[in-house]
Each structure stands twice: as C-alpha cells, then as structure tokens.
Protein backbone atom coordinates (compact mmCIF):
# COMPACT_ATOMS: atom_id res chain seq x y z
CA UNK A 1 -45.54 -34.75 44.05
CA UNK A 2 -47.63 -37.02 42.13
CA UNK A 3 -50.70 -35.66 43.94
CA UNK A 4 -50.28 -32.48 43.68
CA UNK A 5 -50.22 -32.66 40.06
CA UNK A 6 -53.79 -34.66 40.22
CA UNK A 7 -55.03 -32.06 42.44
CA UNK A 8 -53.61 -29.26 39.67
CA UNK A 9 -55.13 -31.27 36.73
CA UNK A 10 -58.84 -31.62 38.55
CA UNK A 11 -58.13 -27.55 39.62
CA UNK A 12 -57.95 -26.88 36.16
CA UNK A 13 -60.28 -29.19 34.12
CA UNK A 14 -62.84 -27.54 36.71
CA UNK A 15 -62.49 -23.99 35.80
CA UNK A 16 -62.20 -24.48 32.24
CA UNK A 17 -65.35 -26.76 32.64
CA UNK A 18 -66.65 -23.76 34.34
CA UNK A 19 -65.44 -21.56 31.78
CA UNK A 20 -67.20 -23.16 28.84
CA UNK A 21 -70.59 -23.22 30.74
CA UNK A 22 -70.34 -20.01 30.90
CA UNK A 23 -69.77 -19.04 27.54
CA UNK A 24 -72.98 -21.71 26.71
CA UNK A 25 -74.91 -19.70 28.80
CA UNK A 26 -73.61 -16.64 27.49
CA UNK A 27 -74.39 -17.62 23.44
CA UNK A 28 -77.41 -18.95 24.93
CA UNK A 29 -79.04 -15.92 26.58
CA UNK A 30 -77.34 -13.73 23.38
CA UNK A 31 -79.62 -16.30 21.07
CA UNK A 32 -82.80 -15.57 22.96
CA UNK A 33 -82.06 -11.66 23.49
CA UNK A 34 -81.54 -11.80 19.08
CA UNK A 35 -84.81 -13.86 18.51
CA UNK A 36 -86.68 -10.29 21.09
CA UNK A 37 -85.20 -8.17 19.35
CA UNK A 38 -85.97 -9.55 15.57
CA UNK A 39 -89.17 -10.87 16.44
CA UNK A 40 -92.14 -8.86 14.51
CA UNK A 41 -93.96 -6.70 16.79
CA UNK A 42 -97.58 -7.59 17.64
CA UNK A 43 -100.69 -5.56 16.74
CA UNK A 44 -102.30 -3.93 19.28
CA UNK A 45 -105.06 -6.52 19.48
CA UNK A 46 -102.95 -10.00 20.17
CA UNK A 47 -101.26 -7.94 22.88
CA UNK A 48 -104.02 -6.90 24.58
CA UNK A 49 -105.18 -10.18 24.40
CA UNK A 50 -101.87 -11.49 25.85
CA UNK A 51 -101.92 -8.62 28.67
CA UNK A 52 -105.46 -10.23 29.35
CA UNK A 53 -104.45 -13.70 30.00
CA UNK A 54 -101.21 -12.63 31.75
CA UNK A 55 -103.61 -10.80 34.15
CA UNK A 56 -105.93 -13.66 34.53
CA UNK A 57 -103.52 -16.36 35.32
CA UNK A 58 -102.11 -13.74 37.79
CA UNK A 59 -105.43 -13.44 39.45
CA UNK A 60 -105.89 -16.97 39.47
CA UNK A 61 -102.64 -17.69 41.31
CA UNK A 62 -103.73 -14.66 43.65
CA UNK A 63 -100.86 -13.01 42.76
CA UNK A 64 -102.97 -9.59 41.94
CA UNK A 65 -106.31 -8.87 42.86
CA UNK A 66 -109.38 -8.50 39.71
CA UNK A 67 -109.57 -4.89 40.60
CA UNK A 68 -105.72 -4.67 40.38
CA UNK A 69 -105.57 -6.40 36.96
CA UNK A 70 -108.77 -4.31 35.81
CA UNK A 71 -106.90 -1.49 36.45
CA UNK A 72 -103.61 -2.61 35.15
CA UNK A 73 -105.63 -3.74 31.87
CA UNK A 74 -106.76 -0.24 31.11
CA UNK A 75 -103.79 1.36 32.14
CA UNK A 76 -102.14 -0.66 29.74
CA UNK A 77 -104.75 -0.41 26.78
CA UNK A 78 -104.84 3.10 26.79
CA UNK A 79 -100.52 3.05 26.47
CA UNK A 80 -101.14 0.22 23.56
CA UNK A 81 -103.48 2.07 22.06
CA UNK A 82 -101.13 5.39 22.16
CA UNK A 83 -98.50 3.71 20.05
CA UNK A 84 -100.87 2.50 17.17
C-alpha cells in the first residue's frame, strides 16, 4: 500500500510540475506576442535596412542565393515602400 501511495504522490507532483511549466511558457510566449504587438512600427528605411542584413547573413550561411536575396530585396522594397 505504502508504495502505491509514493508512486501516486510522484504521479501527481509530475503533472502539476508539468502543469505549471506550461502555464510559464504560456505567460511567457503571451509577454513576447504583447511587446510585437505594442512595439512602434519602423520607418521604411530601418526596415529595409533590416531586410538587407537578414538577406546577407542568409547568403552568407548559403541559405539563399545573391540573386535570390536581390530579388527578394526589391520585391520587398517596392511592398515597404507601398505602405508609406
């Protein structure tokens, strides 16, 4: 009987361990979403140049090619420039 009631007790402190790290993660992830949403928006210049190094550190890694993230770029300048 005796264990049993360990095995219960560990059973239980596990899930509600799991329980609470999942409501951490939860306020967590809520927090970050908050700060994206009530963050000022950018001008059109410091996102371009953001877009720009994005796209370089992509080429560097070879994740895209330079003629991919030349494209890309002006793709996304002329949409950037559209909502100014």
């Amino acid at each position: 009987m005796h264990r049993k009631a360990v095995s219960y007790v560990t059973r239980t402190t596990s899930a509600a361990a799991g329980a609470v790290a999942t409501a951490a993660t939860s306020v967590a992830a809520a927090a970050v979403a908050a700060s994206i949403v009530f963050s000022p928006v950018a001008d059109a210049s410091s996102r371009m140049a953001g877009v720009s190094e994005d796209l370089l550190r992509a080429v560097q890694l070879n994740q895209i090619t330079e003629e991919q993230a030349i494209k890309f770029e002006a793709r996304l300048a002329g949409r950037i420039a559209g909502e100014a």
